[in-house]
C-alpha atoms as a PDB file:
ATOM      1  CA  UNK A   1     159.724  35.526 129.420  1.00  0.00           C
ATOM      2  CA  UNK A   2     156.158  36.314 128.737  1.00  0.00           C
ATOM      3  CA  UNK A   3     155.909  40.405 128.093  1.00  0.00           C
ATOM      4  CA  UNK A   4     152.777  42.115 126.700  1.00  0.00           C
ATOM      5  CA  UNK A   5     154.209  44.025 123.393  1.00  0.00           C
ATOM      6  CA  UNK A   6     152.928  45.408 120.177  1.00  0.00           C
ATOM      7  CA  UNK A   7     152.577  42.646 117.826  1.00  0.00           C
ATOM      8  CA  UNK A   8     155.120  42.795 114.780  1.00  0.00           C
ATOM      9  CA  UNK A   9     154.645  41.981 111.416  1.00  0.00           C
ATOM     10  CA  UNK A  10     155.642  39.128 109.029  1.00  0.00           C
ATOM     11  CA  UNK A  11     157.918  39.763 106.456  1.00  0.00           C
ATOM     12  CA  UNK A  12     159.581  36.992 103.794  1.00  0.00           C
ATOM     13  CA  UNK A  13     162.743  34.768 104.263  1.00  0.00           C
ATOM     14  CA  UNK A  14     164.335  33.958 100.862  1.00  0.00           C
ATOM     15  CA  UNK A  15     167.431  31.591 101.933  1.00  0.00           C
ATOM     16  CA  UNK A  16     165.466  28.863 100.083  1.00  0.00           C
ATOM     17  CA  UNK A  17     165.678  30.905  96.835  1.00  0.00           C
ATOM     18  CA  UNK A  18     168.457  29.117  94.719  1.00  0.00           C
ATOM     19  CA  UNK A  19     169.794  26.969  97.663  1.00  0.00           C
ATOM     20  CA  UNK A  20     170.275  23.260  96.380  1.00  0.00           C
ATOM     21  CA  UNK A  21     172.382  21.580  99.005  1.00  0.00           C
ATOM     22  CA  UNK A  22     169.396  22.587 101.792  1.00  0.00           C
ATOM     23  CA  UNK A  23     165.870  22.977  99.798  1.00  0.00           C
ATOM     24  CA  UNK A  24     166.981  21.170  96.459  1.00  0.00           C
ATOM     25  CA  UNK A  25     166.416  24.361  94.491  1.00  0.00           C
ATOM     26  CA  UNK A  26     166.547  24.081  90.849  1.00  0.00           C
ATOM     27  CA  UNK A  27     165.317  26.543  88.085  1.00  0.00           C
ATOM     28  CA  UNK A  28     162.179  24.869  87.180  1.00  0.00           C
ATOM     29  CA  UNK A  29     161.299  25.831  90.553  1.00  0.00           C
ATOM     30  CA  UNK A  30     161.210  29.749  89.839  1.00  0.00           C
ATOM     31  CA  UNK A  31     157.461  30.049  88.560  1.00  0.00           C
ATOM     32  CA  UNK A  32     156.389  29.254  91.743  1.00  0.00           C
ATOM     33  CA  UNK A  33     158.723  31.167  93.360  1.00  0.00           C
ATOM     34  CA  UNK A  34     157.373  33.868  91.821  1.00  0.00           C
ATOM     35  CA  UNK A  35     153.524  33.284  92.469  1.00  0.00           C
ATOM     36  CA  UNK A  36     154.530  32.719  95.753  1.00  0.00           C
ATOM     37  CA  UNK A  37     156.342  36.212  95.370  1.00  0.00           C
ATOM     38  CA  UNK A  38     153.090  37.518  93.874  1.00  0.00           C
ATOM     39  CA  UNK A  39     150.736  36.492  96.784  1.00  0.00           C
ATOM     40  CA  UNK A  40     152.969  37.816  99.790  1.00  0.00           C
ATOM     41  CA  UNK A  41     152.953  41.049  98.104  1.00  0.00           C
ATOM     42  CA  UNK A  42     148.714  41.065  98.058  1.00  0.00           C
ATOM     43  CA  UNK A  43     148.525  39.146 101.148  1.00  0.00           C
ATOM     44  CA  UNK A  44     150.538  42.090 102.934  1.00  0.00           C
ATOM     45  CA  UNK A  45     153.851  41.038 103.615  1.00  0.00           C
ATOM     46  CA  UNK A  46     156.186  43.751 102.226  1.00  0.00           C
ATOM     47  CA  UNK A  47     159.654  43.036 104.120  1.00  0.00           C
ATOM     48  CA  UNK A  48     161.694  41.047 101.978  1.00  0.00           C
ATOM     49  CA  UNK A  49     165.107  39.883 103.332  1.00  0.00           C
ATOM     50  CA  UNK A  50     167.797  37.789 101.520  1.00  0.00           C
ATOM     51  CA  UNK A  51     171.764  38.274 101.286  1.00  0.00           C
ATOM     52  CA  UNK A  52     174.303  38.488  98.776  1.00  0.00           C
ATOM     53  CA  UNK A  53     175.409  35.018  99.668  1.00  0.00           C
ATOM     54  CA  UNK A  54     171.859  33.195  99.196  1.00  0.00           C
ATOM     55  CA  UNK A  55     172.296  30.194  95.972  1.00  0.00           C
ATOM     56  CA  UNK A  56     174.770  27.285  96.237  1.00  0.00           C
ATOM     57  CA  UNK A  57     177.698  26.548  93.847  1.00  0.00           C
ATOM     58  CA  UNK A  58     176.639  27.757  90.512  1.00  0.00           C
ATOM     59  CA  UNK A  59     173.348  29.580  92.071  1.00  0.00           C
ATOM     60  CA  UNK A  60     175.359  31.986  93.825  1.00  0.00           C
ATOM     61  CA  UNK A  61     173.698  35.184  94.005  1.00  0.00           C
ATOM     62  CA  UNK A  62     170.371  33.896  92.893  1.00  0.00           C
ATOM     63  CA  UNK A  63     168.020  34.665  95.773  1.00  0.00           C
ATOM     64  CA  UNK A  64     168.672  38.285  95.207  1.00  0.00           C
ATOM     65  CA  UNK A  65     168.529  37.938  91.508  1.00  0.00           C
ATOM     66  CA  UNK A  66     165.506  36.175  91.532  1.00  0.00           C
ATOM     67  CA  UNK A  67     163.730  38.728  94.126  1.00  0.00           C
ATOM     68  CA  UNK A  68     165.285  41.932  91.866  1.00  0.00           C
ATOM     69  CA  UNK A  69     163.273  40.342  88.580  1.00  0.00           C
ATOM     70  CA  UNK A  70     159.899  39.699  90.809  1.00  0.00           C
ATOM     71  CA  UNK A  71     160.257  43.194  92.237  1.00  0.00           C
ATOM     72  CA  UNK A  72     160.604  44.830  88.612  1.00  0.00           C
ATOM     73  CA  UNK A  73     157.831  43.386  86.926  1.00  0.00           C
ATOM     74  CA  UNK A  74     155.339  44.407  89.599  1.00  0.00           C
ATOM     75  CA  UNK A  75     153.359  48.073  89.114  1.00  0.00           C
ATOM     76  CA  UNK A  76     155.510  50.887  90.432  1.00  0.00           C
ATOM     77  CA  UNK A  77     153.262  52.105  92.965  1.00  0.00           C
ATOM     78  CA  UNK A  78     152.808  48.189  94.185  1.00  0.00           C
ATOM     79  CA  UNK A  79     156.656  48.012  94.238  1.00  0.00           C
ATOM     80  CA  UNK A  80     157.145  50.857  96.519  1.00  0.00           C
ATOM     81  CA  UNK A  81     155.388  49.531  99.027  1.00  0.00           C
ATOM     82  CA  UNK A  82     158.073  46.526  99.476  1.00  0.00           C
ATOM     83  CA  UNK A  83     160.985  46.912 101.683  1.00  0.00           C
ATOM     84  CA  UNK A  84     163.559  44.843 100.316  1.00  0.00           C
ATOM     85  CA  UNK A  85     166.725  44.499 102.719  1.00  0.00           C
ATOM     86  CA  UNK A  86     169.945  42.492 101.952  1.00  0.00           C
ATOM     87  CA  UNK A  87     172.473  41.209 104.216  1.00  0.00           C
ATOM     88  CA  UNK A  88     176.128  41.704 102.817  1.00  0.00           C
ATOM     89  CA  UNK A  89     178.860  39.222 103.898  1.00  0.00           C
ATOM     90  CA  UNK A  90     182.443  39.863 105.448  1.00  0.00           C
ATOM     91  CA  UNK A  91     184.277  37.243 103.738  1.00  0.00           C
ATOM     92  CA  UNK A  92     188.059  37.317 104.867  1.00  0.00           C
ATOM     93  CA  UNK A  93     189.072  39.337 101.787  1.00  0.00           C
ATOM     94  CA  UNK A  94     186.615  41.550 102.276  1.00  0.00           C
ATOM     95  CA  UNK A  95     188.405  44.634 104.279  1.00  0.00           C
ATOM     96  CA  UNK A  96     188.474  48.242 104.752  1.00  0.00           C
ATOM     97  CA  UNK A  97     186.303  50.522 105.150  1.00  0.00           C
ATOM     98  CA  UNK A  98     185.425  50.087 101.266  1.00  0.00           C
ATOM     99  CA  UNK A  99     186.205  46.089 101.928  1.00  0.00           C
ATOM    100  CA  UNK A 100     181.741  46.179 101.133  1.00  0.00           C
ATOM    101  CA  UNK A 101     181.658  48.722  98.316  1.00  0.00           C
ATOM    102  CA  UNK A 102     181.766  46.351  95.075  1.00  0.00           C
ATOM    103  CA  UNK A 103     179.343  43.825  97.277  1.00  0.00           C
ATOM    104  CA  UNK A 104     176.783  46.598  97.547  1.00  0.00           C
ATOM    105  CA  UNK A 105     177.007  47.385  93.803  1.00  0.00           C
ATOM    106  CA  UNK A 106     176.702  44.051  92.187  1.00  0.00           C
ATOM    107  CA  UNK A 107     173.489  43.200  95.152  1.00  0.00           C
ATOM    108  CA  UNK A 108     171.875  46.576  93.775  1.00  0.00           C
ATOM    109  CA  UNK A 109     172.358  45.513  90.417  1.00  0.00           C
ATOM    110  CA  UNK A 110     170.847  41.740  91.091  1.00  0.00           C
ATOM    111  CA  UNK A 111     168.231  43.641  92.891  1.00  0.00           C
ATOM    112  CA  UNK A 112     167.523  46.083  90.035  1.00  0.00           C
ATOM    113  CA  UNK A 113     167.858  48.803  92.096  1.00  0.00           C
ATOM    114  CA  UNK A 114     165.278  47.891  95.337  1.00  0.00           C
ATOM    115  CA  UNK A 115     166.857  47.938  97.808  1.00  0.00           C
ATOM    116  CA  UNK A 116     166.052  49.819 100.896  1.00  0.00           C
ATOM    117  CA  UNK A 117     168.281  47.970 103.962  1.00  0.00           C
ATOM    118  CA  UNK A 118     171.812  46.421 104.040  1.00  0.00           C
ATOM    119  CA  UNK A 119     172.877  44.317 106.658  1.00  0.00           C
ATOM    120  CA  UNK A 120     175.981  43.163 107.632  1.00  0.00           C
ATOM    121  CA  UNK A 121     175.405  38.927 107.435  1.00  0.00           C
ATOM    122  CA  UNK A 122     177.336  38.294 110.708  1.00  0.00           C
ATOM    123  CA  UNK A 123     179.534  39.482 113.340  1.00  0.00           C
ATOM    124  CA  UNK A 124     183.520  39.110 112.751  1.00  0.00           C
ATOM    125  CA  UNK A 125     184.202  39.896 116.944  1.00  0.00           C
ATOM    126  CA  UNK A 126     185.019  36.278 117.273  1.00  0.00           C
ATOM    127  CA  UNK A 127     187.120  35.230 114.540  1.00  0.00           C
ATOM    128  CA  UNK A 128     188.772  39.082 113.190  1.00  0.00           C
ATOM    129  CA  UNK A 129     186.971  41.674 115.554  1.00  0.00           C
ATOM    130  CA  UNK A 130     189.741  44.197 113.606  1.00  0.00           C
ATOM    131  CA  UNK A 131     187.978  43.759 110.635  1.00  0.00           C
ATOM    132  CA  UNK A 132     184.190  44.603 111.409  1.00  0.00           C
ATOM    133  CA  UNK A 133     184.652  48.363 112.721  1.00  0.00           C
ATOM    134  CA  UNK A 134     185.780  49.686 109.116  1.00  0.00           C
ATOM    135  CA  UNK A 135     183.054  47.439 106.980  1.00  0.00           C
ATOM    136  CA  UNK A 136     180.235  49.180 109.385  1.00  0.00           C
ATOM    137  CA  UNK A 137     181.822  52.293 108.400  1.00  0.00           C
ATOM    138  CA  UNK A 138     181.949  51.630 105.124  1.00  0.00           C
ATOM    139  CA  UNK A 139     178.261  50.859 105.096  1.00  0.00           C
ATOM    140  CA  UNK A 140     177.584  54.098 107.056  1.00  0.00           C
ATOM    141  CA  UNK A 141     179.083  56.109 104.084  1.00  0.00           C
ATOM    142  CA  UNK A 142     177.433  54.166 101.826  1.00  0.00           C
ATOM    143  CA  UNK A 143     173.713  55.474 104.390  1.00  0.00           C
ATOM    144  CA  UNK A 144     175.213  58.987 104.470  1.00  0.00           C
ATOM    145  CA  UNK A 145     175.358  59.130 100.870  1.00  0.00           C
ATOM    146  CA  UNK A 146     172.345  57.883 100.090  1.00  0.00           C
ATOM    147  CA  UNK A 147     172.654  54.533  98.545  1.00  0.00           C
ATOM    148  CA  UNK A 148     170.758  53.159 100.738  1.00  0.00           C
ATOM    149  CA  UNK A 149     167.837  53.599 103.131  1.00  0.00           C
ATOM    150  CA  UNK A 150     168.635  52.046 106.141  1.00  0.00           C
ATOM    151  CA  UNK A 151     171.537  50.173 107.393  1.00  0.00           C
ATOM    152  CA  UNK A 152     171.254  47.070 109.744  1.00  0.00           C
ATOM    153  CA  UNK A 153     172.776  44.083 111.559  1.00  0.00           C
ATOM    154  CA  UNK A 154     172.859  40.327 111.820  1.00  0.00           C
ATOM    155  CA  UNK A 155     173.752  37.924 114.277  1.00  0.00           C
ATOM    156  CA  UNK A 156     174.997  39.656 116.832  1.00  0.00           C
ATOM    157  CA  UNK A 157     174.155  39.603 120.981  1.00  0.00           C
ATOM    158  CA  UNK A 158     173.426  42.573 123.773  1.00  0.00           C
ATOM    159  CA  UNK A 159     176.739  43.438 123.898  1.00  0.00           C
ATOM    160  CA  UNK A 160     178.362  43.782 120.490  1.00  0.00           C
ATOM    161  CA  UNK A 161     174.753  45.328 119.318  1.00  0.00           C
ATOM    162  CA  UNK A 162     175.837  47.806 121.999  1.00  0.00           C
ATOM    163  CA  UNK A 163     178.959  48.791 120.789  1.00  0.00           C
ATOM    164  CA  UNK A 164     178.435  49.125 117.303  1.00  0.00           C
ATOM    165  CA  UNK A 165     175.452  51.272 118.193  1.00  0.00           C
ATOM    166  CA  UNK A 166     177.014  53.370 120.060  1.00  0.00           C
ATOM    167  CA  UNK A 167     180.123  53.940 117.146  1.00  0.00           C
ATOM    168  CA  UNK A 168     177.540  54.354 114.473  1.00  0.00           C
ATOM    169  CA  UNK A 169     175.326  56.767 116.361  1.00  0.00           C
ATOM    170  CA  UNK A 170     178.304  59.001 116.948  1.00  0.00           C
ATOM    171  CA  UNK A 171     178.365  59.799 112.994  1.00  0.00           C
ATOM    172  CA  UNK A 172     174.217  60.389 113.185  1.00  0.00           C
ATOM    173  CA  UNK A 173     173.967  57.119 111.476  1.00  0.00           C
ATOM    174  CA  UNK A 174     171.137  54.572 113.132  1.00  0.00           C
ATOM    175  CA  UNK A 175     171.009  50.938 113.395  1.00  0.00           C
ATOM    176  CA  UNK A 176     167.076  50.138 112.744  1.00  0.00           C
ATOM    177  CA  UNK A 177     167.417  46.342 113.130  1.00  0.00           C
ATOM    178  CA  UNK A 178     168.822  43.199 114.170  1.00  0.00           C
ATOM    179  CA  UNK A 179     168.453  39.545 112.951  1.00  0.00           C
ATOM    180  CA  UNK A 180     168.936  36.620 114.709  1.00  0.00           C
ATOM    181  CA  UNK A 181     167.911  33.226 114.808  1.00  0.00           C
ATOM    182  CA  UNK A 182     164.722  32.651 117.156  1.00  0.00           C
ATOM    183  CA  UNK A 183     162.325  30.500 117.396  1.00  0.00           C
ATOM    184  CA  UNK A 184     160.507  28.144 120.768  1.00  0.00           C
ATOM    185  CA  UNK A 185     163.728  25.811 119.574  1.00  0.00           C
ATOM    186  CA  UNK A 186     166.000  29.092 119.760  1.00  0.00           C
ATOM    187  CA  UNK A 187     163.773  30.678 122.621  1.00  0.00           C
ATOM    188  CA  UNK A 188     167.206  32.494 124.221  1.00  0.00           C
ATOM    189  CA  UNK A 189     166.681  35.837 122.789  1.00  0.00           C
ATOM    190  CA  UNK A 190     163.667  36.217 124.419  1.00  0.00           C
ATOM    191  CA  UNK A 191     164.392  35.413 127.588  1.00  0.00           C
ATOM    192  CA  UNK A 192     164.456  38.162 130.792  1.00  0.00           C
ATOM    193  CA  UNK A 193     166.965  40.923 130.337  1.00  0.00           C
ATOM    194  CA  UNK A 194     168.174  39.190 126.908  1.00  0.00           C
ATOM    195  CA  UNK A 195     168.825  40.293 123.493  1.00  0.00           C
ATOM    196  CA  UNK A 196     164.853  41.608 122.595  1.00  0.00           C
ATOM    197  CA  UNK A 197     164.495  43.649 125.782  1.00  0.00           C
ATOM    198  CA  UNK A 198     168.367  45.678 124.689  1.00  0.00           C
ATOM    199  CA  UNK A 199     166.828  45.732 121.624  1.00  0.00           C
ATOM    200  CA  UNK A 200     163.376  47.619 122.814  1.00  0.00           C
ATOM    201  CA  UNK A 201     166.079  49.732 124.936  1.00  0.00           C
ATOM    202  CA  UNK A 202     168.055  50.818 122.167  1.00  0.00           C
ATOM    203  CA  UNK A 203     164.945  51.123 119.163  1.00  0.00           C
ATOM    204  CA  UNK A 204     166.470  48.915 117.425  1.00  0.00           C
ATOM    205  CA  UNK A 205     163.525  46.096 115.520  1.00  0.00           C
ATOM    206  CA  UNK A 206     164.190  42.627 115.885  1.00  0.00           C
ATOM    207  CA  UNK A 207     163.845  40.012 113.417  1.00  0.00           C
ATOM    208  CA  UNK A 208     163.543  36.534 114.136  1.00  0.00           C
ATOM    209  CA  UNK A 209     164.872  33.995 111.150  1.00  0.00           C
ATOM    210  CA  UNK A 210     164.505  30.102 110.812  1.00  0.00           C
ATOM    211  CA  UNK A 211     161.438  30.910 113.205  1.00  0.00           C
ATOM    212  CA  UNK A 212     159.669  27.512 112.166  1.00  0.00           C
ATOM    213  CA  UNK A 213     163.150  25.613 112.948  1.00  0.00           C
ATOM    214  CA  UNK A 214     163.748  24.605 109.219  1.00  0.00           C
ATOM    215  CA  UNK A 215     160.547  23.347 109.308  1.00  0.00           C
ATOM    216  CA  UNK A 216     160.198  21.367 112.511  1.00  0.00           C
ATOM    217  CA  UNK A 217     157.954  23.352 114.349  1.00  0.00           C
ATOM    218  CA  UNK A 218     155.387  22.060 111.255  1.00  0.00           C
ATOM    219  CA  UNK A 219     155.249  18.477 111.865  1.00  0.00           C
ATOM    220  CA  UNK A 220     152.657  17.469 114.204  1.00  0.00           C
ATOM    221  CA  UNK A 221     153.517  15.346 117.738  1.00  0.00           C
ATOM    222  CA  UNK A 222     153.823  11.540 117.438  1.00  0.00           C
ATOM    223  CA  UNK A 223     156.460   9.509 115.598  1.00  0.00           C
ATOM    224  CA  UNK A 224     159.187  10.613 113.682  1.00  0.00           C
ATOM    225  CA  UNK A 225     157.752  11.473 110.478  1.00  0.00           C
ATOM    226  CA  UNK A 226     158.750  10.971 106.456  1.00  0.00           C
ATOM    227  CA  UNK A 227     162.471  13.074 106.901  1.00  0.00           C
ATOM    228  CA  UNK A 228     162.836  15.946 104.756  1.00  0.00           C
ATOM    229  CA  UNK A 229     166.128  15.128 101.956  1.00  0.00           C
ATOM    230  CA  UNK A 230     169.793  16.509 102.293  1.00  0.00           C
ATOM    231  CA  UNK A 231     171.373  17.641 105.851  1.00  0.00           C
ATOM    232  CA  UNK A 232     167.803  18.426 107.649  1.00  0.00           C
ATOM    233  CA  UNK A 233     166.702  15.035 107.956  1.00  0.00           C
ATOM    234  CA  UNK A 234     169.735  14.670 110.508  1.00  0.00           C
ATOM    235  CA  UNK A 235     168.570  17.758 112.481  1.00  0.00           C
ATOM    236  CA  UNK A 236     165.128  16.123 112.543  1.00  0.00           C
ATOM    237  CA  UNK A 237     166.035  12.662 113.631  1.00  0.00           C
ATOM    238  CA  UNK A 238     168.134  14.504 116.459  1.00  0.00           C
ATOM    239  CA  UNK A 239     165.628  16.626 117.828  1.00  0.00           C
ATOM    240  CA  UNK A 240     162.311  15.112 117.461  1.00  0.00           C
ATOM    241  CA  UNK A 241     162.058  12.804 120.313  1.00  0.00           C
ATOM    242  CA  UNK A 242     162.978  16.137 122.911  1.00  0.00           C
ATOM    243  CA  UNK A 243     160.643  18.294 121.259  1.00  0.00           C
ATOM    244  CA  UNK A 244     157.276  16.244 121.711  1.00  0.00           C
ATOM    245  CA  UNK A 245     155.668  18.199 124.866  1.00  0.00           C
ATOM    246  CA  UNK A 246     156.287  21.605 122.825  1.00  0.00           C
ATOM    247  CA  UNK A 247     154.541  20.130 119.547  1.00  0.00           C
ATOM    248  CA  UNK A 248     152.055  18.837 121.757  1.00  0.00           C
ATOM    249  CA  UNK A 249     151.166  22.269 123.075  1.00  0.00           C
ATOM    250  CA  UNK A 250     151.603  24.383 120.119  1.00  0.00           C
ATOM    251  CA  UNK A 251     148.774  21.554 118.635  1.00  0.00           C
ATOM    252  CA  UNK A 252     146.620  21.972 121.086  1.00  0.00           C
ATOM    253  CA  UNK A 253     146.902  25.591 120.753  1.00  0.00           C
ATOM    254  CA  UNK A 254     146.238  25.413 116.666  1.00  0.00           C
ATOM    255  CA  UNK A 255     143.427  23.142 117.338  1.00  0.00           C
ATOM    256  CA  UNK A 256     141.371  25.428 119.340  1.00  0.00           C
ATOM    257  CA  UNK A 257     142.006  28.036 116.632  1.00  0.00           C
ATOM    258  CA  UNK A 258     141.346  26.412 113.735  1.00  0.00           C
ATOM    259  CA  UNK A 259     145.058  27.345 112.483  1.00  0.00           C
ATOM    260  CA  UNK A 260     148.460  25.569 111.965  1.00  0.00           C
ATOM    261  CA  UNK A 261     151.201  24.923 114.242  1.00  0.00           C
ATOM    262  CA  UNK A 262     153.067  26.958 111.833  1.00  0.00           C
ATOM    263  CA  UNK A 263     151.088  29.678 112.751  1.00  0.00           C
ATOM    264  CA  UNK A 264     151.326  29.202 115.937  1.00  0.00           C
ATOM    265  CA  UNK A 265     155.145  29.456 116.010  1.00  0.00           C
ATOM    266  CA  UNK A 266     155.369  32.587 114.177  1.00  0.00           C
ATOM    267  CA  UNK A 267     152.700  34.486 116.202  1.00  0.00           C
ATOM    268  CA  UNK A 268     155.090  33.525 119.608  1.00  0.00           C
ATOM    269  CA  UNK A 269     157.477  35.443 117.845  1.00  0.00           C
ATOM    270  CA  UNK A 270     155.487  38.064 117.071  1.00  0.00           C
ATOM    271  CA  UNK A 271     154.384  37.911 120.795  1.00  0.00           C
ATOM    272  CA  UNK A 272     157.830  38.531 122.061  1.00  0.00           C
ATOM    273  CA  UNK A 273     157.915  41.939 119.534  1.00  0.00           C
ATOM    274  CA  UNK A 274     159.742  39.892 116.675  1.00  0.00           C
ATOM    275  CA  UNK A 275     159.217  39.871 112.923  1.00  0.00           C
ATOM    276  CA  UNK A 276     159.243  36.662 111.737  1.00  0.00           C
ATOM    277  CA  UNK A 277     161.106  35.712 108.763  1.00  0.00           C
ATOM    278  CA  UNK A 278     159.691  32.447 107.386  1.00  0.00           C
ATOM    279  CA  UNK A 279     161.149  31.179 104.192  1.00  0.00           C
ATOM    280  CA  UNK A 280     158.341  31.129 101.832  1.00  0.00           C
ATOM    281  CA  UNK A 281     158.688  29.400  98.364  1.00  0.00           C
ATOM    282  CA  UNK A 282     155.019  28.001  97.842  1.00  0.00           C
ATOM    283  CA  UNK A 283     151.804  30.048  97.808  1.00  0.00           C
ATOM    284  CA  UNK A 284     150.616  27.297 100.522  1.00  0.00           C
ATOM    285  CA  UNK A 285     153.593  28.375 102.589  1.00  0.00           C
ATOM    286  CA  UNK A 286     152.765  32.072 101.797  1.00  0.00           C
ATOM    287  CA  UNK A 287     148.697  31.486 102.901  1.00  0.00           C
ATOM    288  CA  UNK A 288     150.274  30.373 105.686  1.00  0.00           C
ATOM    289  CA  UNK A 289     152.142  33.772 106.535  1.00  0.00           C
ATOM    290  CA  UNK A 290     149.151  35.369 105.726  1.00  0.00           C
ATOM    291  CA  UNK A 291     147.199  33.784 107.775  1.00  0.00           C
ATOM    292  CA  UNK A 292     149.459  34.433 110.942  1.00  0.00           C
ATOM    293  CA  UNK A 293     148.950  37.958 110.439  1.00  0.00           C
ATOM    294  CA  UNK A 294     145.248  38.150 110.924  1.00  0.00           C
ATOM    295  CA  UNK A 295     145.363  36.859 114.806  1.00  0.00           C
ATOM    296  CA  UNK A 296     147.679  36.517 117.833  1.00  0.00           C
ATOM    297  CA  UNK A 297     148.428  34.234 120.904  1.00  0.00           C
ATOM    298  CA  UNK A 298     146.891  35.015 123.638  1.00  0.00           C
ATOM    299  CA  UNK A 299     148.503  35.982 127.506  1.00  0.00           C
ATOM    300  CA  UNK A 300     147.851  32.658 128.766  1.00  0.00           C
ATOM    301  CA  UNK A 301     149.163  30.919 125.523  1.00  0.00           C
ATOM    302  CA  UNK A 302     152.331  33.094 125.360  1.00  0.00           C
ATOM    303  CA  UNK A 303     153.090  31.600 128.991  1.00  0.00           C
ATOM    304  CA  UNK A 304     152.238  28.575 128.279  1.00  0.00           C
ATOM    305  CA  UNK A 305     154.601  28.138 125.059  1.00  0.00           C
ATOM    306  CA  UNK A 306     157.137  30.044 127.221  1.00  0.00           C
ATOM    307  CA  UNK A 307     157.658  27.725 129.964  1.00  0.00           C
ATOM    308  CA  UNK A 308     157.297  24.837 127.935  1.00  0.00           C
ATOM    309  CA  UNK A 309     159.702  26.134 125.109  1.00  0.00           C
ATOM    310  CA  UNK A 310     162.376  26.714 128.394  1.00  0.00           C
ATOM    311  CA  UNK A 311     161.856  23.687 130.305  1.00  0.00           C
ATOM    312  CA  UNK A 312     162.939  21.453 126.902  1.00  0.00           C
ATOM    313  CA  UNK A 313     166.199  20.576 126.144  1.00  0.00           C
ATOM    314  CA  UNK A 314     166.010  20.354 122.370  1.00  0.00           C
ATOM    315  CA  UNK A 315     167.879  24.000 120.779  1.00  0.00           C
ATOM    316  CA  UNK A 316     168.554  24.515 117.321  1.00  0.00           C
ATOM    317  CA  UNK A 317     172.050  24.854 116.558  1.00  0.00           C
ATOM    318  CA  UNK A 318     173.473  27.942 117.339  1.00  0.00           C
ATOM    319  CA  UNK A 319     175.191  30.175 114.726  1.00  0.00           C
ATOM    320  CA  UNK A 320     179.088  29.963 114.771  1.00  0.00           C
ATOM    321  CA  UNK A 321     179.219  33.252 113.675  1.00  0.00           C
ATOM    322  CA  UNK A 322     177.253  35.205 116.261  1.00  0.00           C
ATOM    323  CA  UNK A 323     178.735  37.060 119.140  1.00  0.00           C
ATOM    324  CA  UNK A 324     178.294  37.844 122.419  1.00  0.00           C
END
């Protein structure tokens, strides 16, 4: 699995960003979110993802809200150099080739107008594969006319990717990235002749969210530490006795760095030719980030988080939504 690659970049998960049931957001939270904001933006980390479904119940919508304000109140020429991206969901009743239109407005309007990428959120193939085709076209006007930027894809595998590459390039439209889930607990895409190597085939960048496992990949090796509140906490008490020999090694690894296993686990992404997408809601947590930019694993490391990351048993759960 090891390959020798151009290192990506780090750019900035904002799931977190108005999501209560998960990461107990609450409003009183949003001064941080924004200093946080403020110090990825110096520290050099200028992708910005987050979707038109981010926020829970009446926080709907608020991750992209949220990011649209922090964007505006920066200096112009400091703006411009963000990349903000958005991922645009296909709910059942949303259909046709303009089934995405009104989405895309009311995101540019939360986003106050920055907004360089949309995404589709996920992959209908499994559930209504009649239904995908037209929304991609839909967003390929909406490229064509020059609403937006660049035009991308989530949660999709080798052969789907494929596909819908090969539909969109026949209108001169490009797909310029794909987002999965990856991480050394969700090591699959990396693996020989898997989803990053079609990816490098087809020029298509890769981005790799949850890449510190909701947070797992933090917690140093021993006993099961203080669990995090709401549904993680049963993720963690699954998966932390299987996941000791990988925490083990990625400690080691910080330790002889003088870094954080944190660190650690995004530069194996970055190894493998993957942007990590960390959520990021503290200016700790954005240090962090920052810090992962300014060194990478070496050969030897790479291999040894490989193998290790293959041989365990413990995976993340995988997306219902993603396809084949």
């Amino acid at each position: 699995m090891t390959a020798q690659l151009p290192v990506a970049g780090i750019g900035v998960g904002t799931w977190a960003w108005g999501n209560s049931f998960l990461w107990g957001y609450e409003p009183g939270q949003d001064a941080q979110l924004q200093q946080a904001f403020a110090h990825c933006v110096a520290s050099g980390l200028h992708f910005l993802d987050t979707a038109d479904s981010y926020g829970t119940g009446r926080f709907n919508g608020r991750s992209e809200t949220l990011l649209g304000a922090f964007c505006a109140a920066l200096p112009e020429a400091e703006r411009q150099t963000l990349t903000v991206a958005t991922k645009l969901a296909p709910f059942p009743w949303r259909l046709g080739r303009s089934g995405l239109r009104r989405a895309l407005q009311a995101s540019r309007e939360r986003l106050q107008g920055k907004l360089e990428r949309v995404q589709l959120h996920w992959s209908t193939a499994r559930y209504a594969p009649w239904q995908e085709g037209p929304l991609l076209d839909g967003l390929a006007d909406a490229l064509l006319a020059g609403e937006v930027a660049e035009l991308g894809v989530s949660n999709m595998g080798p052969l789907r990717l494929t596909a819908l590459q090969t539909r969109l390039a026949a209108r001169g439209v490009r797909v310029c990235s794909l987002q999965v889930q990856a991480s050394l607990l969700a090591p699959e895409p990396f693996r020989p002749g898997g989803l990053a190597q079609r990816c490098r085939q087809l020029g298509i960048e890769l981005i790799a969210y949850s890449p510190l496992a909701l947070g797992l990949l933090c917690r140093p090796p021993g006993p099961l530490p203080p669990l995090p509140s709401g549904p993680r906490a049963l993720l963690y008490r699954r998966l932390w006795p299987g996941i000791q020999p990988l925490l083990t090694a990625m400690a080691a690894i910080a330790d002889s760095r003088g870094a954080t296993q944190a660190e650690v686990a995004l530069n194996w992404c970055r190894g493998h030719g993957a942007m990590p997408i960390p959520g990021i809601r503290s200016v700790a947590q954005a240090q962090t980030a920052a810090a992962a930019l300014r060194w990478s694993l070496e050969p030897e490391e790479l291999s040894l988080l490989d193998r290790v990351a293959l041989e365990g048993r413990a995976r993340m759960p995988a997306n219902p939504f993603g396809s084949a």
